[in-house]
Protein backbone atom coordinates (compact mmCIF):
# COMPACT_ATOMS: atom_id res chain seq x y z
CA UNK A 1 0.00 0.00 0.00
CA UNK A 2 1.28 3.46 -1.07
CA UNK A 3 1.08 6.86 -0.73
CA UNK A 4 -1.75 8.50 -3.37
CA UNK A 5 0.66 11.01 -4.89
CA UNK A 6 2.78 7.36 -5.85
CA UNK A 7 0.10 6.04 -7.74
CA UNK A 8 0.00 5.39 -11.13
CA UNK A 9 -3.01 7.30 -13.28
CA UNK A 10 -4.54 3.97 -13.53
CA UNK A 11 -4.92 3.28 -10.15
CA UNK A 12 -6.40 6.50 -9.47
CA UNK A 13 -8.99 6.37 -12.21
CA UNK A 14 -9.66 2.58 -10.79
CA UNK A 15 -9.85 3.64 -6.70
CA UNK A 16 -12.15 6.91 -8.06
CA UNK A 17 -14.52 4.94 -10.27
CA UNK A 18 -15.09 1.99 -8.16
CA UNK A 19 -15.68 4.38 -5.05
CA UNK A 20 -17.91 6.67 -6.86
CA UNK A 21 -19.53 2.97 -7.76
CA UNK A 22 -19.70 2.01 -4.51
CA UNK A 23 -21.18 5.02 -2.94
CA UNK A 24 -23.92 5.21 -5.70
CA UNK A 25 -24.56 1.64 -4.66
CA UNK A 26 -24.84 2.33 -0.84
CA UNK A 27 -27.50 5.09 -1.85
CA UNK A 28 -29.42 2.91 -3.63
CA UNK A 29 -29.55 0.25 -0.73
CA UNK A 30 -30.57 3.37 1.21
CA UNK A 31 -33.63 4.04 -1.11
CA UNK A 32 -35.01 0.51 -0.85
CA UNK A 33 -34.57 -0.16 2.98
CA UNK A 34 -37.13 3.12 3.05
CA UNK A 35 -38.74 2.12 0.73
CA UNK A 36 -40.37 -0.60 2.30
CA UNK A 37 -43.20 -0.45 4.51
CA UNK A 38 -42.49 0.62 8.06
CA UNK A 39 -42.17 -2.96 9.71
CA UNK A 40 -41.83 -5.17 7.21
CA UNK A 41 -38.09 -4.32 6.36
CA UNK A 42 -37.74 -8.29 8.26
CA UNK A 43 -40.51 -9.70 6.18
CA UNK A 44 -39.99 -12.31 3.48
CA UNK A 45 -42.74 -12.15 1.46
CA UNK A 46 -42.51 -15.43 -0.71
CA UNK A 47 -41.71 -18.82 0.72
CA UNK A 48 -38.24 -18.70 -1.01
CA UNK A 49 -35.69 -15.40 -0.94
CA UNK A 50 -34.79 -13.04 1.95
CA UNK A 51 -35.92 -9.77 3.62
CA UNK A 52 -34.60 -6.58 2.66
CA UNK A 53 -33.14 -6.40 5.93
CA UNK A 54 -31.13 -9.71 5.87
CA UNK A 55 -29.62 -8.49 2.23
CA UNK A 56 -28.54 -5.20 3.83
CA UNK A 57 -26.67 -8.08 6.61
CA UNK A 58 -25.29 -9.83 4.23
CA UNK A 59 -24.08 -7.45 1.67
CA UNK A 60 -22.58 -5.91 4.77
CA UNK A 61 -20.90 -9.45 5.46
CA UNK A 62 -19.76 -9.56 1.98
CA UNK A 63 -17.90 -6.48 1.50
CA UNK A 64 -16.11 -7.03 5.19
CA UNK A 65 -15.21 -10.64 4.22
CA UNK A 66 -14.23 -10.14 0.82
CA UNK A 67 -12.47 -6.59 0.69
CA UNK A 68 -12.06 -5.86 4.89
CA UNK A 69 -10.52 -9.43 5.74
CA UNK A 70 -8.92 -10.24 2.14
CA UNK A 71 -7.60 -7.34 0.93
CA UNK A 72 -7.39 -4.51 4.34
CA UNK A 73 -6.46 -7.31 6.82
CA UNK A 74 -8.84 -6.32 8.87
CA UNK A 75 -9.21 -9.84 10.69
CA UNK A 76 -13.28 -9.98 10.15
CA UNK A 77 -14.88 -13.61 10.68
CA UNK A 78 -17.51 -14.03 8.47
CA UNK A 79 -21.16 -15.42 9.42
CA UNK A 80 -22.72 -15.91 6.19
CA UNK A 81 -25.05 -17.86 7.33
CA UNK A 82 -26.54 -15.88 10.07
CA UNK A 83 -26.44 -13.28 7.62
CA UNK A 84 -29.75 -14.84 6.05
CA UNK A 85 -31.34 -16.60 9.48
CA UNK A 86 -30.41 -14.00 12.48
CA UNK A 87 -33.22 -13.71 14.10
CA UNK A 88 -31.80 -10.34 16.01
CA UNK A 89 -33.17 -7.45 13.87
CA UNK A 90 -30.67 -4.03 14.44
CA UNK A 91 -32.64 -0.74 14.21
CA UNK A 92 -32.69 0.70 10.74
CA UNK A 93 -30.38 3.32 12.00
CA UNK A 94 -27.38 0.05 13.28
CA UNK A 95 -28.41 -2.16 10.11
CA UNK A 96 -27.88 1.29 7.67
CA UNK A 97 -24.51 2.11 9.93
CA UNK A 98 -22.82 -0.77 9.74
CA UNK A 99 -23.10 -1.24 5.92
CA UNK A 100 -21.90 2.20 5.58
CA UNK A 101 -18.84 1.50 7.75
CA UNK A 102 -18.15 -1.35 5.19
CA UNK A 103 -18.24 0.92 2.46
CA UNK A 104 -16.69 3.36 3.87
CA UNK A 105 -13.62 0.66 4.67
CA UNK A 106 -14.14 -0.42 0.92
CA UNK A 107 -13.47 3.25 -0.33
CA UNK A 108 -10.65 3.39 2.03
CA UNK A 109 -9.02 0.11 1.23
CA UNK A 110 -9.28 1.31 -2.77
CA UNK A 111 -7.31 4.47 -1.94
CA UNK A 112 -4.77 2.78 -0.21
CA UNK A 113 -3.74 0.55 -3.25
CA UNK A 114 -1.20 1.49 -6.25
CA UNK A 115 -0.89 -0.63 -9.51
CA UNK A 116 0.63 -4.03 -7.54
CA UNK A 117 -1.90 -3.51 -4.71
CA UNK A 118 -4.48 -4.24 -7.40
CA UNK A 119 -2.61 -7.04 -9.32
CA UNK A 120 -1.86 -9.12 -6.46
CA UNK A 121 -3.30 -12.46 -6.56
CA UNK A 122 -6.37 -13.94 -4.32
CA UNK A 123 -6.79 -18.11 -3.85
CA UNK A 124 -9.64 -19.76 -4.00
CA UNK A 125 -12.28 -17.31 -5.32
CA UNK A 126 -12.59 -18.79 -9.18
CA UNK A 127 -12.88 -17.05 -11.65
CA UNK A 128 -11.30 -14.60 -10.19
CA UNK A 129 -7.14 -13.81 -10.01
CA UNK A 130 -6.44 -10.24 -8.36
CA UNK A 131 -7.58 -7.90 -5.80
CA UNK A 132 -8.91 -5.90 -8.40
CA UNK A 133 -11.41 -8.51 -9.31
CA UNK A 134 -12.44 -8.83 -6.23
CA UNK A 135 -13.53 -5.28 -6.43
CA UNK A 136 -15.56 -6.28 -9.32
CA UNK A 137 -17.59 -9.11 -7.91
CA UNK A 138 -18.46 -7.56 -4.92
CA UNK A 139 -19.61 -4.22 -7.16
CA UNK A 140 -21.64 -6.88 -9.51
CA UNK A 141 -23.01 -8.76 -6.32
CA UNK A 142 -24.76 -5.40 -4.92
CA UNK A 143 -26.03 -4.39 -7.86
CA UNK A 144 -27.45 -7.63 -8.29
CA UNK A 145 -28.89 -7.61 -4.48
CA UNK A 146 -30.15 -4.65 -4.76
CA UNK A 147 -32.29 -5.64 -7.74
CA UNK A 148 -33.63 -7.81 -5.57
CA UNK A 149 -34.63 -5.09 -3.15
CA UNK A 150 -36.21 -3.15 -5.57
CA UNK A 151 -38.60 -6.23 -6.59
CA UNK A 152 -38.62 -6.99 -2.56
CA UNK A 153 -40.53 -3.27 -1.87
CA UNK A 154 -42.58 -3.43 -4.41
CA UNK A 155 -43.85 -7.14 -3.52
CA UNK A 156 -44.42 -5.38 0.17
CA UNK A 157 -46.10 -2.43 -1.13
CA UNK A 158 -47.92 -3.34 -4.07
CA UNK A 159 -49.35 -0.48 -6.13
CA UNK A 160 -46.94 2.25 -5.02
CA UNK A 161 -45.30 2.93 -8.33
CA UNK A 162 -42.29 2.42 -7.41
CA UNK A 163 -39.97 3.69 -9.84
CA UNK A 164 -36.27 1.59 -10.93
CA UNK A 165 -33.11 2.93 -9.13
CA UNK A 166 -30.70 2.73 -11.04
């Protein structure tokens, strides 16, 4: 990890985009956890799938396990399963903090990388090689979650119009 003013152009362009990314992301996890009916941000309303609240837990999980623990060293032990079962429901205001805090440490780890922070190589997570692609999937994996919050508060609000975030 370097120094910003040693980084390459490249690595400034990729720690700017993908923060910019992931902040746009974390706003649009904000939208749908109030966009849900007051209440039911716990409620799973199929038999199959997850509450908006329990995706907010485990993208939070994600991003700590994959980018705080992997790349930042940050010695967090993942839970994934109680990610999807815990039956202990944070406030909005805890659930909301706590994924900010990981993106916050996601924005933080990008700006502390330079061109072989990004290239360095990660076992065990095929397809992909590098810290960088890391990055990627967890970008790619909450845009797709959050898809599934925007189909999630409209399921628990039916009728309200609810307009794609994109």
């Amino acid at each position: 990890m370097t120094e910003p003013e040693l980084r390459s152009d490249l690595a400034r362009l990729t720690d700017d985009e993908f923060s910019r990314y992931f902040e746009h992301l974390a706003q649009r996890v904000d939208h749908f956890v109030h966009a849900v009916p007051a209440g039911s941000l716990w409620t799973k309303p199929f038999p199959f799938g997850n509450s908006v609240g329990h995706l907010v837990l485990h993208l939070t999980g994600n991003l700590n396990h994959y980018i705080g623990a992997m790349i930042a060293g940050s010695g967090y032990e993942r839970q994934r399963e109680k990610e999807f079962t815990d039956p202990a429901h944070p406030p909005v205001e805890v659930l909301l903090s706590q994924f900010h805090e990981a993106v916050a440490m996601v924005k933080s780890t990008l700006h502390s990388l330079d061109d072989e922070g990004f290239k360095v190589a990660v076992e065990h997570n095929v397809p992909i090689q590098t810290r960088l692609g890391l990055f990627l999937v967890c970008a790619a994996h909450m845009n797709n979650h959050i898809g599934q919050m925007s189909y999630l508060a409209q399921a628990l609000q039916p009728g309200n119009e609810q307009k794609p975030q994109w």
